[in-house]
N, C-alpha and C. Protein backbone atom coordinates (compact mmCIF):
# COMPACT_ATOMS: atom_id res chain seq x y z
N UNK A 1 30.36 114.37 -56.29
CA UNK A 1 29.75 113.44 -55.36
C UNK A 1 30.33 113.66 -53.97
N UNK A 2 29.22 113.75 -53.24
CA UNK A 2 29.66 114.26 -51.33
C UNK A 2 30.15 112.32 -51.14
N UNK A 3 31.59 112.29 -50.72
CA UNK A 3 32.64 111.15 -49.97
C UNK A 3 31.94 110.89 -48.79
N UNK A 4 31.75 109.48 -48.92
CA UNK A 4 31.54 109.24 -47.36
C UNK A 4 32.48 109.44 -46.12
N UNK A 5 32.30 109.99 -45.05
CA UNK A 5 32.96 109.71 -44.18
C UNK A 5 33.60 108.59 -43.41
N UNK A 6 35.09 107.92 -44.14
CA UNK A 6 35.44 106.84 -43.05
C UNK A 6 36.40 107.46 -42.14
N UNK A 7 36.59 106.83 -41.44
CA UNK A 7 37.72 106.69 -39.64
C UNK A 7 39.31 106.78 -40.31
N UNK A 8 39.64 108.15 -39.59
CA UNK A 8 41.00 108.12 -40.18
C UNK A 8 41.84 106.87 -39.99
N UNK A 9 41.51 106.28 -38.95
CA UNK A 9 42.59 104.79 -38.82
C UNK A 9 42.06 104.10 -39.72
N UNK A 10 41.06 104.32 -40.78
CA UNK A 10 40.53 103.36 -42.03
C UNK A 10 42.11 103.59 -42.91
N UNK A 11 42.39 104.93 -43.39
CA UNK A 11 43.30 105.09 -44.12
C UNK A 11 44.55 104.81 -43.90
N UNK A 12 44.76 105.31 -42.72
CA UNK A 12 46.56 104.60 -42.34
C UNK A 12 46.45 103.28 -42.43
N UNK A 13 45.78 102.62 -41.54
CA UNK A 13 45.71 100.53 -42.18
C UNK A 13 45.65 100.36 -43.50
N UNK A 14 44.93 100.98 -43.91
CA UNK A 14 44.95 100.03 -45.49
C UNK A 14 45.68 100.74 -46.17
N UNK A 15 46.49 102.01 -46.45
CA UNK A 15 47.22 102.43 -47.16
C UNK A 15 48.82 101.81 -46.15
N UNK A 16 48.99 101.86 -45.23
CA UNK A 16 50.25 101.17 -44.83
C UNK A 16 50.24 99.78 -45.15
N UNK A 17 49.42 98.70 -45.49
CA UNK A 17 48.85 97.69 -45.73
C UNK A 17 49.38 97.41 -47.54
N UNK A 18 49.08 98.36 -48.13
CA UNK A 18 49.25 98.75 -49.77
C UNK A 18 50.78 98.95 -49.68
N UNK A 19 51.15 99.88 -49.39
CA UNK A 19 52.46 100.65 -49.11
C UNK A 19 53.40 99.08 -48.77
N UNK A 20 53.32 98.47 -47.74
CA UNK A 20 53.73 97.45 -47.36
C UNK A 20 53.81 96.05 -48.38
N UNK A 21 52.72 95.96 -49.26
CA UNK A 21 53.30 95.28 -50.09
C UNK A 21 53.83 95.61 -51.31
N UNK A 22 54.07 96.74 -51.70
CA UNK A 22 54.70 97.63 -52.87
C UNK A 22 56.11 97.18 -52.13
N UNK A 23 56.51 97.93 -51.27
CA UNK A 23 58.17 97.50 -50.85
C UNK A 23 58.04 96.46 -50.78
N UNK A 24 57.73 95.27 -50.48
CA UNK A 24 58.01 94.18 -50.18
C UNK A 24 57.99 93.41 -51.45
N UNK A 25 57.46 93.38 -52.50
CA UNK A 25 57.41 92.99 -54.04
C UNK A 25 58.62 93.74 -54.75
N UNK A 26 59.14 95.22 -54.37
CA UNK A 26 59.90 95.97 -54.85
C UNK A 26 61.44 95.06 -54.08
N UNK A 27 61.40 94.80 -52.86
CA UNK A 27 62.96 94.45 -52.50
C UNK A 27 63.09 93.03 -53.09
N UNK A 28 61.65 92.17 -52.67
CA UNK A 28 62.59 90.71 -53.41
C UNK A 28 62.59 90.93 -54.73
N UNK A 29 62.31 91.51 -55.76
CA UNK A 29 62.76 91.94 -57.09
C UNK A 29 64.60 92.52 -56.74
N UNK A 30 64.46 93.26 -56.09
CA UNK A 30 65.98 93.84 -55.87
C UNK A 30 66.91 92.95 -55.48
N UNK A 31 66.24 92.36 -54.17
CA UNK A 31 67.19 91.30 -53.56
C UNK A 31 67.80 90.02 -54.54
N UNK A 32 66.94 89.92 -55.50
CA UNK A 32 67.11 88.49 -56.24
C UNK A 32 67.03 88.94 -57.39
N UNK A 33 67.96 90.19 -58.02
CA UNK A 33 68.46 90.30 -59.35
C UNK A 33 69.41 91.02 -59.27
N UNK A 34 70.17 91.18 -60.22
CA UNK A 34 70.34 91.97 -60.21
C UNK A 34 70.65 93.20 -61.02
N UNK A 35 71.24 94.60 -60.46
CA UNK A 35 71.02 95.84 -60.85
C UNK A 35 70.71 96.10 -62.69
N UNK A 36 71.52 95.43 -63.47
CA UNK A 36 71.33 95.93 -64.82
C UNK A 36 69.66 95.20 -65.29
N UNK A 37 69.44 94.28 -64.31
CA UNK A 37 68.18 93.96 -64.84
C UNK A 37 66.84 94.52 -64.34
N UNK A 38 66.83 94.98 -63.10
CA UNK A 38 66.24 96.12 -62.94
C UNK A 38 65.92 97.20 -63.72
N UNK A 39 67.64 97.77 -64.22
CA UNK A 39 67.25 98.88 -64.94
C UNK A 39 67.55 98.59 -66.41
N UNK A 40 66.95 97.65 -66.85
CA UNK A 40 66.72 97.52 -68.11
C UNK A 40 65.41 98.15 -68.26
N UNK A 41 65.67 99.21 -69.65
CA UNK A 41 64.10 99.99 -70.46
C UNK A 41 63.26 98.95 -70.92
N UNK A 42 61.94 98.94 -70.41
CA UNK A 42 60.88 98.43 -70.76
C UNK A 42 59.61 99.31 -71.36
N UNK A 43 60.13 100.14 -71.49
CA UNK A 43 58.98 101.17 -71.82
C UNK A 43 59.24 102.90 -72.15
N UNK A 44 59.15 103.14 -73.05
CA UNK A 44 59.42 105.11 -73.04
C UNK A 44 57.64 105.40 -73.03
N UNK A 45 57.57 106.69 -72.14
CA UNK A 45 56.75 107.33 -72.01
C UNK A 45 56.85 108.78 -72.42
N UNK A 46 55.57 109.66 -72.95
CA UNK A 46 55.94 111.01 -72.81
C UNK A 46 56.28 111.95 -71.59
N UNK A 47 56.18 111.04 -70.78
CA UNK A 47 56.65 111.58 -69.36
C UNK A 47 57.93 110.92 -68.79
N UNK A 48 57.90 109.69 -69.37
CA UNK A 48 59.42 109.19 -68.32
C UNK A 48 60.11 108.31 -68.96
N UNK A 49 60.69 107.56 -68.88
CA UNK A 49 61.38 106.26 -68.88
C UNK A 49 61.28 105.24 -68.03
N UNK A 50 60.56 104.18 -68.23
CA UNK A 50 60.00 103.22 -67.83
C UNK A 50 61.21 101.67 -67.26
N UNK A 51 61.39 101.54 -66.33
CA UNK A 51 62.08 100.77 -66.10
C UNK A 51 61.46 99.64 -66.06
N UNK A 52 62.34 98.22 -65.58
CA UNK A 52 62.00 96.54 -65.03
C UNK A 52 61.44 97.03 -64.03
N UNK A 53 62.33 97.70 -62.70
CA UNK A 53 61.81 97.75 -61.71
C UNK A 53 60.24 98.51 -61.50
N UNK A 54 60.40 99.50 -62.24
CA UNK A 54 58.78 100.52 -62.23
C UNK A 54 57.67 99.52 -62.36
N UNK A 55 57.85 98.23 -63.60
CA UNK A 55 56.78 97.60 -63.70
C UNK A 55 56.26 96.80 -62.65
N UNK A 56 57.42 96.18 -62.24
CA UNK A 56 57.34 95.63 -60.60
C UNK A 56 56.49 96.64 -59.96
N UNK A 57 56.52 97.63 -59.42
CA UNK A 57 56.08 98.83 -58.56
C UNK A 57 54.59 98.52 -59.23
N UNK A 58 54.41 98.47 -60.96
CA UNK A 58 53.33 99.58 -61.16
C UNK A 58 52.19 98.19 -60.56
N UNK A 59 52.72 96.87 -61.00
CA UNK A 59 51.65 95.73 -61.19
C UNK A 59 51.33 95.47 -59.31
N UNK A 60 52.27 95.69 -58.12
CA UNK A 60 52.10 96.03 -57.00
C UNK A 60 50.89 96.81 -56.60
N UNK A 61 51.26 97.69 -57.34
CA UNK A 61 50.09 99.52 -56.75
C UNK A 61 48.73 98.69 -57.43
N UNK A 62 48.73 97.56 -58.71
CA UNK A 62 47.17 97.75 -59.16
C UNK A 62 46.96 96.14 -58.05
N UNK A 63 47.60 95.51 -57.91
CA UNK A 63 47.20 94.29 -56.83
C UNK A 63 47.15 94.74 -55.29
N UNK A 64 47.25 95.48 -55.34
CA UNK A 64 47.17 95.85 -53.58
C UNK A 64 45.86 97.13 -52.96
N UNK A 65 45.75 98.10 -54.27
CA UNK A 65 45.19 98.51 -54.49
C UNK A 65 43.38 98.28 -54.34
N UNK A 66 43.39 96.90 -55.24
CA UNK A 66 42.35 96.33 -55.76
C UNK A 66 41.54 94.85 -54.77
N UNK A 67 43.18 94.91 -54.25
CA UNK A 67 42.72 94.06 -52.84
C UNK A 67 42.46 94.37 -51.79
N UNK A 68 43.27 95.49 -51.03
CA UNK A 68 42.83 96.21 -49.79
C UNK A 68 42.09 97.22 -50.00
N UNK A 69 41.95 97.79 -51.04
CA UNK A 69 41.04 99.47 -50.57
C UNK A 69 39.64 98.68 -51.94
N UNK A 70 40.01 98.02 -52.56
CA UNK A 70 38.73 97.99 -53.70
C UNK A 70 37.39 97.74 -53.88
N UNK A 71 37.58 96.46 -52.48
CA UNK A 71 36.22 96.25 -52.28
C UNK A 71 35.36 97.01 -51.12
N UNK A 72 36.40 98.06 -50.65
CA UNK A 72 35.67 98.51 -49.52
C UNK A 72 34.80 100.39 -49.73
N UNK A 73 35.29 101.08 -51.25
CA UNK A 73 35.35 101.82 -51.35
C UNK A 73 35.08 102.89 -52.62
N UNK A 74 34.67 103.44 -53.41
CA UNK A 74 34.55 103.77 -54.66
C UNK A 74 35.58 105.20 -54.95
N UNK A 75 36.49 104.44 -55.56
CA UNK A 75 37.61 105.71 -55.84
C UNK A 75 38.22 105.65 -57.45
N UNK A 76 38.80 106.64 -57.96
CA UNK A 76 39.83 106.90 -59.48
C UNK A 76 41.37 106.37 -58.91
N UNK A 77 41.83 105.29 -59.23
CA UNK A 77 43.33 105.31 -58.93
C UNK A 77 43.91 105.88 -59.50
N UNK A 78 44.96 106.87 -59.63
CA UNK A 78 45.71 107.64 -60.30
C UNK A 78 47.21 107.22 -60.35
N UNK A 79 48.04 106.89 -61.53
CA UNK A 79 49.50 106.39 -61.50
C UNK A 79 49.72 106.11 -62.78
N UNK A 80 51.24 106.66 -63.00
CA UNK A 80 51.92 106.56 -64.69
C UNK A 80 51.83 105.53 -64.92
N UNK A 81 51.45 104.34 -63.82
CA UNK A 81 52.03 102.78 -64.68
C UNK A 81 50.72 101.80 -64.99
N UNK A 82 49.70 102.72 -64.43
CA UNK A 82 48.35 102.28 -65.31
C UNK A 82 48.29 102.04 -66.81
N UNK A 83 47.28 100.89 -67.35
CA UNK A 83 47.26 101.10 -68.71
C UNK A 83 46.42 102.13 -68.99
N UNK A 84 46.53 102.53 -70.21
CA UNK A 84 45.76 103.55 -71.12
C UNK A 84 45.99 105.59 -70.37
N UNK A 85 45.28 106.01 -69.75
CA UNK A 85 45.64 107.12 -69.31
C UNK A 85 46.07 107.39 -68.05
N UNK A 86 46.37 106.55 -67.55
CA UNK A 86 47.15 105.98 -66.25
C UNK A 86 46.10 106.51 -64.82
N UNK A 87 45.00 105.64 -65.09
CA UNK A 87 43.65 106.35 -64.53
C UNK A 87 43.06 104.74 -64.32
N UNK A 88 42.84 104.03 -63.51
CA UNK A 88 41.60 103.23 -62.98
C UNK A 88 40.31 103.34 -62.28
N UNK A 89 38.79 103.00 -62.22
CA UNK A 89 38.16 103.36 -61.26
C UNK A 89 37.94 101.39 -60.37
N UNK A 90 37.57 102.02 -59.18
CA UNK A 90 37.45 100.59 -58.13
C UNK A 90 36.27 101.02 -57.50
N UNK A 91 35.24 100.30 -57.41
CA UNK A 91 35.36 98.98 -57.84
C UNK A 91 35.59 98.86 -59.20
N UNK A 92 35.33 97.55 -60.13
CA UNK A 92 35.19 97.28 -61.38
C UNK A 92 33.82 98.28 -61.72
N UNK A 93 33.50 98.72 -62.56
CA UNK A 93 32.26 98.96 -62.95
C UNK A 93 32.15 100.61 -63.12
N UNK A 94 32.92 101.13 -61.85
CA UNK A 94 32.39 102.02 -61.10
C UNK A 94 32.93 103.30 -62.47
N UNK A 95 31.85 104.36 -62.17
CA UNK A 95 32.10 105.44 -63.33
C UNK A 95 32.92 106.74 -62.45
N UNK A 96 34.06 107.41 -63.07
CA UNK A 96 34.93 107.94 -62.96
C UNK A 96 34.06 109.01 -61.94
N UNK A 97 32.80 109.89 -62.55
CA UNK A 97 32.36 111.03 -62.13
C UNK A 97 31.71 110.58 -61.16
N UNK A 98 30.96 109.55 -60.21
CA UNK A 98 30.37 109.26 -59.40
C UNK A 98 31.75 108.24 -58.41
N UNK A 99 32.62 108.16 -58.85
CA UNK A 99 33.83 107.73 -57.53
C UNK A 99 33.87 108.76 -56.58
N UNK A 100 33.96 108.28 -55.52
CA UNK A 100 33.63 109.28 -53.63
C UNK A 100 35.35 109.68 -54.05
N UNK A 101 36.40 108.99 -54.16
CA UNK A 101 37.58 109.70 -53.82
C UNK A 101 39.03 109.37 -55.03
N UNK A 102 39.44 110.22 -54.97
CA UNK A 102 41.11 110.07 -55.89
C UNK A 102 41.88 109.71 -55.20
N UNK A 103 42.76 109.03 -55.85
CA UNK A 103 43.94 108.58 -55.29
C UNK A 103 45.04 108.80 -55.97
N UNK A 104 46.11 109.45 -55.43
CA UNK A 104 47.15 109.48 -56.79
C UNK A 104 47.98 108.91 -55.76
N UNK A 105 49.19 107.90 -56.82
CA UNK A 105 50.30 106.99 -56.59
C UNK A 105 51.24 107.32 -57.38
N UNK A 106 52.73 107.54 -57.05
CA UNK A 106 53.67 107.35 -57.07
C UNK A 106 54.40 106.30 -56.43
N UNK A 107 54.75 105.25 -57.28
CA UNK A 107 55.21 103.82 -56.61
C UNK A 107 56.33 104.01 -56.61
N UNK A 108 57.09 104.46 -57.01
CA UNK A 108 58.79 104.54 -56.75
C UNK A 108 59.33 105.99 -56.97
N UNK A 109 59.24 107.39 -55.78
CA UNK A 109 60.26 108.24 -56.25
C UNK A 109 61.32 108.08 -55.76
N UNK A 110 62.70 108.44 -56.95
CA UNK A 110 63.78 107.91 -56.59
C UNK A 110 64.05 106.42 -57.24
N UNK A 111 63.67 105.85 -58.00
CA UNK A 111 63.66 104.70 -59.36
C UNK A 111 65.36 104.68 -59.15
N UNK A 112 65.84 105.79 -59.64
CA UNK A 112 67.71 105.39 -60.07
C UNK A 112 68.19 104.97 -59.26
N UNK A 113 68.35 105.48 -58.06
CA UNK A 113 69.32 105.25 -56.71
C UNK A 113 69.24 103.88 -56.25
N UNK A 114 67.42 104.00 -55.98
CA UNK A 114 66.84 102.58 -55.36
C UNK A 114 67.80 101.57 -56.30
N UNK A 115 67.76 101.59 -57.41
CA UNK A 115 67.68 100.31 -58.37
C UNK A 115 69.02 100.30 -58.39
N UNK A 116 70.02 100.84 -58.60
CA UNK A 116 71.67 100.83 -57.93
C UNK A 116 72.42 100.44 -56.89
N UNK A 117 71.00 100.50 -56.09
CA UNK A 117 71.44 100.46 -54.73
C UNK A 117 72.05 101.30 -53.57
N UNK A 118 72.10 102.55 -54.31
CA UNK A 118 72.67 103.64 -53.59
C UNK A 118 71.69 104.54 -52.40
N UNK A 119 70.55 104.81 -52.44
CA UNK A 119 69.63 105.52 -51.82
C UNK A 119 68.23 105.26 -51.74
N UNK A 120 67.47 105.13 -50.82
CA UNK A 120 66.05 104.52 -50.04
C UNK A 120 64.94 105.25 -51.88
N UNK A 121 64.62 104.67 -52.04
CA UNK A 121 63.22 105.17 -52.94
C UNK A 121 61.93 105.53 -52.10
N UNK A 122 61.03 105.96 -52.33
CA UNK A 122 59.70 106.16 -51.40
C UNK A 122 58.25 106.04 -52.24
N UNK A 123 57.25 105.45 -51.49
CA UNK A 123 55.89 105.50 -52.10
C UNK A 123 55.37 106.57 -52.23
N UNK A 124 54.60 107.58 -52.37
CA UNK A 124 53.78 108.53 -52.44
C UNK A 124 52.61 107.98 -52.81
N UNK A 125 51.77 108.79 -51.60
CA UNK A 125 50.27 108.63 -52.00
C UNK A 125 49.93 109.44 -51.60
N UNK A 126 48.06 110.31 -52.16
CA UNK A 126 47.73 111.41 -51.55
C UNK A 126 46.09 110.94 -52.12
N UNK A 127 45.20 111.40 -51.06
CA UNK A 127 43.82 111.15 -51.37
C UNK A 127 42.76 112.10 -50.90
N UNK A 128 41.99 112.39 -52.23
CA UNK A 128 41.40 113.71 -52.15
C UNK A 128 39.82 113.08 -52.64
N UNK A 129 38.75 114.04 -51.96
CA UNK A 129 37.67 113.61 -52.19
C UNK A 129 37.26 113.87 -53.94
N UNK A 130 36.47 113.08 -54.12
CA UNK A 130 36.36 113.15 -55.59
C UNK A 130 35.41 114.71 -56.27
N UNK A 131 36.13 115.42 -57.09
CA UNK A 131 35.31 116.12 -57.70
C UNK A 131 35.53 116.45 -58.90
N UNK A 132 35.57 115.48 -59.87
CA UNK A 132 35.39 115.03 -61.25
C UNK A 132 37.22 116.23 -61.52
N UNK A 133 36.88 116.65 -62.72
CA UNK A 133 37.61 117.74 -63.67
C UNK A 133 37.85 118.79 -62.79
N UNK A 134 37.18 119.08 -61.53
CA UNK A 134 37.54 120.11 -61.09
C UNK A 134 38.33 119.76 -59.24
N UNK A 135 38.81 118.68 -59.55
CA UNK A 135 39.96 118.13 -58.26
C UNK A 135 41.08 118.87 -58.19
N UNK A 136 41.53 119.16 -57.28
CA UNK A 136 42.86 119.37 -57.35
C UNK A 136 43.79 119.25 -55.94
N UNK A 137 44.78 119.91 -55.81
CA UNK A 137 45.29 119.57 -54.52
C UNK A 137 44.88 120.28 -53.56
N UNK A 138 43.92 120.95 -53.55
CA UNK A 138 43.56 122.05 -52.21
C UNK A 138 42.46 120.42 -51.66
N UNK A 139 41.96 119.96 -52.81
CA UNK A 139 40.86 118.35 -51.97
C UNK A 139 41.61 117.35 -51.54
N UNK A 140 43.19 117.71 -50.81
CA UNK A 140 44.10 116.08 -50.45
C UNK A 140 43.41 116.22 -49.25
N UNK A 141 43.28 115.45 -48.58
CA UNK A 141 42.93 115.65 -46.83
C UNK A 141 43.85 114.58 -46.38
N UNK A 142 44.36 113.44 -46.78
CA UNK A 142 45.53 112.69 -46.75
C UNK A 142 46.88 112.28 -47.68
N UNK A 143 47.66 111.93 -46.74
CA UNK A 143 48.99 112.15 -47.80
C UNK A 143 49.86 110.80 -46.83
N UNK A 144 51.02 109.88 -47.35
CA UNK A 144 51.26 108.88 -46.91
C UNK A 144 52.56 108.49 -47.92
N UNK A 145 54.00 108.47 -47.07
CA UNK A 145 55.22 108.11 -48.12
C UNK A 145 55.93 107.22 -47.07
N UNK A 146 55.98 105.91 -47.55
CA UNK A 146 56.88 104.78 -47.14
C UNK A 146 58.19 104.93 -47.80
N UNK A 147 59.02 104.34 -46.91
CA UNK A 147 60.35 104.18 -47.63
C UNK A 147 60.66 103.00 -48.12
N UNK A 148 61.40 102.68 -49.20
CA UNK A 148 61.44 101.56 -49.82
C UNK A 148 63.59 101.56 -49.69
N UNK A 149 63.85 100.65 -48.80
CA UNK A 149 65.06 100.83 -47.91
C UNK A 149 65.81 100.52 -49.36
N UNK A 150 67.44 100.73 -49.25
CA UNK A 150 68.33 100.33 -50.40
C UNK A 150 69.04 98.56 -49.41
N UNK A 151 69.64 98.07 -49.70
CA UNK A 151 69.64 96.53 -49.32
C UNK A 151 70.71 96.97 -48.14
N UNK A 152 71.36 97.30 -47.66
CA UNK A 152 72.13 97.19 -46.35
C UNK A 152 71.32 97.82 -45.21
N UNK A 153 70.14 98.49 -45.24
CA UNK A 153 69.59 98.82 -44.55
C UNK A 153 68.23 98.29 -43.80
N UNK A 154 68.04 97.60 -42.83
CA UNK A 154 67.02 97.46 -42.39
C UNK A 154 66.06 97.60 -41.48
N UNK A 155 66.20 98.71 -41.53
CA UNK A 155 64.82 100.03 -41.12
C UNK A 155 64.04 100.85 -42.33
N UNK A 156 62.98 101.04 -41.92
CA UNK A 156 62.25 101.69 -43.35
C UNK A 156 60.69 102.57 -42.53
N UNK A 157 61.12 103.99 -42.85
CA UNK A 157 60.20 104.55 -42.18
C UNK A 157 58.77 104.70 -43.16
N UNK A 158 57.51 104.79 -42.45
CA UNK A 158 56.05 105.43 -43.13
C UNK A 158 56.14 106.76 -41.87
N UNK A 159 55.62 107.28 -43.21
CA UNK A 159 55.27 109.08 -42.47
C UNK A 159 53.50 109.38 -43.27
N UNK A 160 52.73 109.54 -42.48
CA UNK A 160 51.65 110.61 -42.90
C UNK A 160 51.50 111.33 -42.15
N UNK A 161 50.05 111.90 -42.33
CA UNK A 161 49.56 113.24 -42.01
C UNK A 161 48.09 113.22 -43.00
N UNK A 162 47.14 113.78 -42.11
CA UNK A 162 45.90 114.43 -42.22
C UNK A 162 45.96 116.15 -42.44
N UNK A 163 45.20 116.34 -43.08
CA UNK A 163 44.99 117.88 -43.83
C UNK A 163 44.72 118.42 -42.05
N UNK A 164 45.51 119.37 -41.75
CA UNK A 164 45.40 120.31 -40.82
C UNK A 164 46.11 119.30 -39.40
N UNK A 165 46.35 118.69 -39.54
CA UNK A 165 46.69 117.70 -38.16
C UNK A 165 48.31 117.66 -38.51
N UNK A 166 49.06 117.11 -37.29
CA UNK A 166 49.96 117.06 -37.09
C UNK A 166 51.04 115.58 -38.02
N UNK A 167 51.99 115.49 -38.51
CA UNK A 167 52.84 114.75 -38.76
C UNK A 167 52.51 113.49 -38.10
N UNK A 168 52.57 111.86 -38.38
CA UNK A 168 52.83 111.08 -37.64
C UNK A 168 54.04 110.18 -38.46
N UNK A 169 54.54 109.57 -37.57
CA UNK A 169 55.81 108.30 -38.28
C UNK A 169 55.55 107.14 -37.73
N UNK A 170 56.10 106.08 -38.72
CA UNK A 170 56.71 104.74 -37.98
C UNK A 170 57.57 104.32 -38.60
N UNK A 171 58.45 103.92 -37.85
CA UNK A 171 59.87 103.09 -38.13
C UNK A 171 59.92 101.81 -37.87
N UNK A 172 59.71 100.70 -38.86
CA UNK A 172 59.85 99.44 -39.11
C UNK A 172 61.12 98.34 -39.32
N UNK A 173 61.00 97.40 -38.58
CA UNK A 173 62.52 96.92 -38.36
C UNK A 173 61.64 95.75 -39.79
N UNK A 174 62.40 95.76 -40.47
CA UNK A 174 61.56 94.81 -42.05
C UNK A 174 62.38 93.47 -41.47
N UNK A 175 63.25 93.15 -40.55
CA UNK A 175 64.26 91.82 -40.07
C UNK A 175 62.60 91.26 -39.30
N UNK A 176 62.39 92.02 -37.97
CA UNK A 176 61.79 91.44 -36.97
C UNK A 176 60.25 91.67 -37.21
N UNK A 177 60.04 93.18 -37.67
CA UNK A 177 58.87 93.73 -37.37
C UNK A 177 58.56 94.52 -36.37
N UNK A 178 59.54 94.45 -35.82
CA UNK A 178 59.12 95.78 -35.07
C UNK A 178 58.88 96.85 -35.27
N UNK A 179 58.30 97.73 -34.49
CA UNK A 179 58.08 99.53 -35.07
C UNK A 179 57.59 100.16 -33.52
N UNK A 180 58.42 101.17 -33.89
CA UNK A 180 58.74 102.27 -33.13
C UNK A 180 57.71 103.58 -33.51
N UNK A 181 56.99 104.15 -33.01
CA UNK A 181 56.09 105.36 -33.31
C UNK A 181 57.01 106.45 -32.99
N UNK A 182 57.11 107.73 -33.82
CA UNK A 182 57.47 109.09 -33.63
C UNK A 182 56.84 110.00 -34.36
N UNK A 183 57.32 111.59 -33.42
CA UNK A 183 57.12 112.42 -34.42
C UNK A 183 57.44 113.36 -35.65
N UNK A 184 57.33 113.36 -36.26
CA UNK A 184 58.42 113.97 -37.27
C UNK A 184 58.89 115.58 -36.79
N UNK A 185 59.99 116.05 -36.67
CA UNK A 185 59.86 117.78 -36.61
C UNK A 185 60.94 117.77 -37.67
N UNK A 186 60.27 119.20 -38.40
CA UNK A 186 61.10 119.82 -38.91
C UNK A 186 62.27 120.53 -38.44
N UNK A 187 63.45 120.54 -39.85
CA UNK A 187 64.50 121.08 -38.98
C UNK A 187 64.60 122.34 -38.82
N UNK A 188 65.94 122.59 -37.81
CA UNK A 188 65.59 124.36 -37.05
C UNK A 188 66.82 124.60 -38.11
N UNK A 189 67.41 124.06 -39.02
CA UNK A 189 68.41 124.78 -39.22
C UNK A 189 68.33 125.97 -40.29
N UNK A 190 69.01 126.78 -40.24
CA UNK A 190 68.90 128.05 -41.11
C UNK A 190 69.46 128.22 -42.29
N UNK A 191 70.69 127.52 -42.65
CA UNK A 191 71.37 126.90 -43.95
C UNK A 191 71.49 125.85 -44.38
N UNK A 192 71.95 125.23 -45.50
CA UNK A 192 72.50 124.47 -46.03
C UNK A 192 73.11 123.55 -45.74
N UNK A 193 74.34 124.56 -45.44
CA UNK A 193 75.56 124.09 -45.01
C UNK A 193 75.53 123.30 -43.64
């Protein structure tokens, strides 16, 4: 199915919009428990190990999801913490092979650190026009990773980017609200070390 064309500022709003309430459901879970209950197993998968906190993340990605992008749009949500094959279509109704676009979610990479408290976790998202069984990543034309801060920190950057276009950032003060626009560059360095 040929995707309609929306306005790239369609996608940064409503996926920073999504993104924004995933961390924000993810820290007061953090802020107001704590660590062993987070990472208490709620779930084994053939792919992972399922934490407290993941479920937090996963029930986030399908309420935010379903509220900001659902009614405006016909897409496959893609994410491990879906029920059944970790596959939704939005609207309700809508059939997998006639959805305009994919979405794949990663609600928490970085689960251990975050939930310890030691290191920022991040959202991942990437959205590719729909073409049934034969999708893959050459169809992302957008891509979008928030940071989900560890608790002494309060700044938390979003970074995307459009297929062929340049890097953009923002840096969010999560105290005030403020945000700062930049650009991302890669680094010049030549090692490691």
């Amino acid at each position: 199915m040929m995707a309609k064309k929306v306005p790239d500022s369609f996608w940064v709003t409503q996926l920073r919009q999504i993104h924004r309430h995933i961390r924000e459901r993810v820290l007061a879970e953090l802020r107001g428990s704590q660590a062993q209950q987070m990472a208490e197993v709620v779930a084994e998968s053939h792919a992972d190990v399922i934490f407290a906190i993941d479920r937090i993340a996963d029930e986030a990605v399908q309420w935010g999801f379903e509220n900001f992008l659902g009614r405006d749009l016909s897409f496959i949500l893609i994410s491990e913490g879906l029920p059944g094959e970790g596959k939704r279509a939005f609207p309700v109704g809508t059939d997998f092979q006639s959805a305009e676009y994919c979405v794949i979610v990663d609600p928490i990479d970085g689960t251990r650190p975050l939930m310890f408290d030691k290191r920022s976790g991040w959202i991942l998202t990437a959205v590719a026009a729909n073409r049934g069984p034969a999708t893959g990543l050459q169809d992302i034309f957008f891509a979008i990773q928030t940071e989900i801060p560890f608790s002494r920190q309060d700044w938390a950057d979003c970074l995307w980017a459009f297929k062929g276009q340049p890097a953009r950032a923002m840096r969010e003060n999560l105290l005030t609200g403020e945000e700062i626009a930049y650009t991302p560059r890669a680094s010049k360095a030549q090692t490691l070390d």
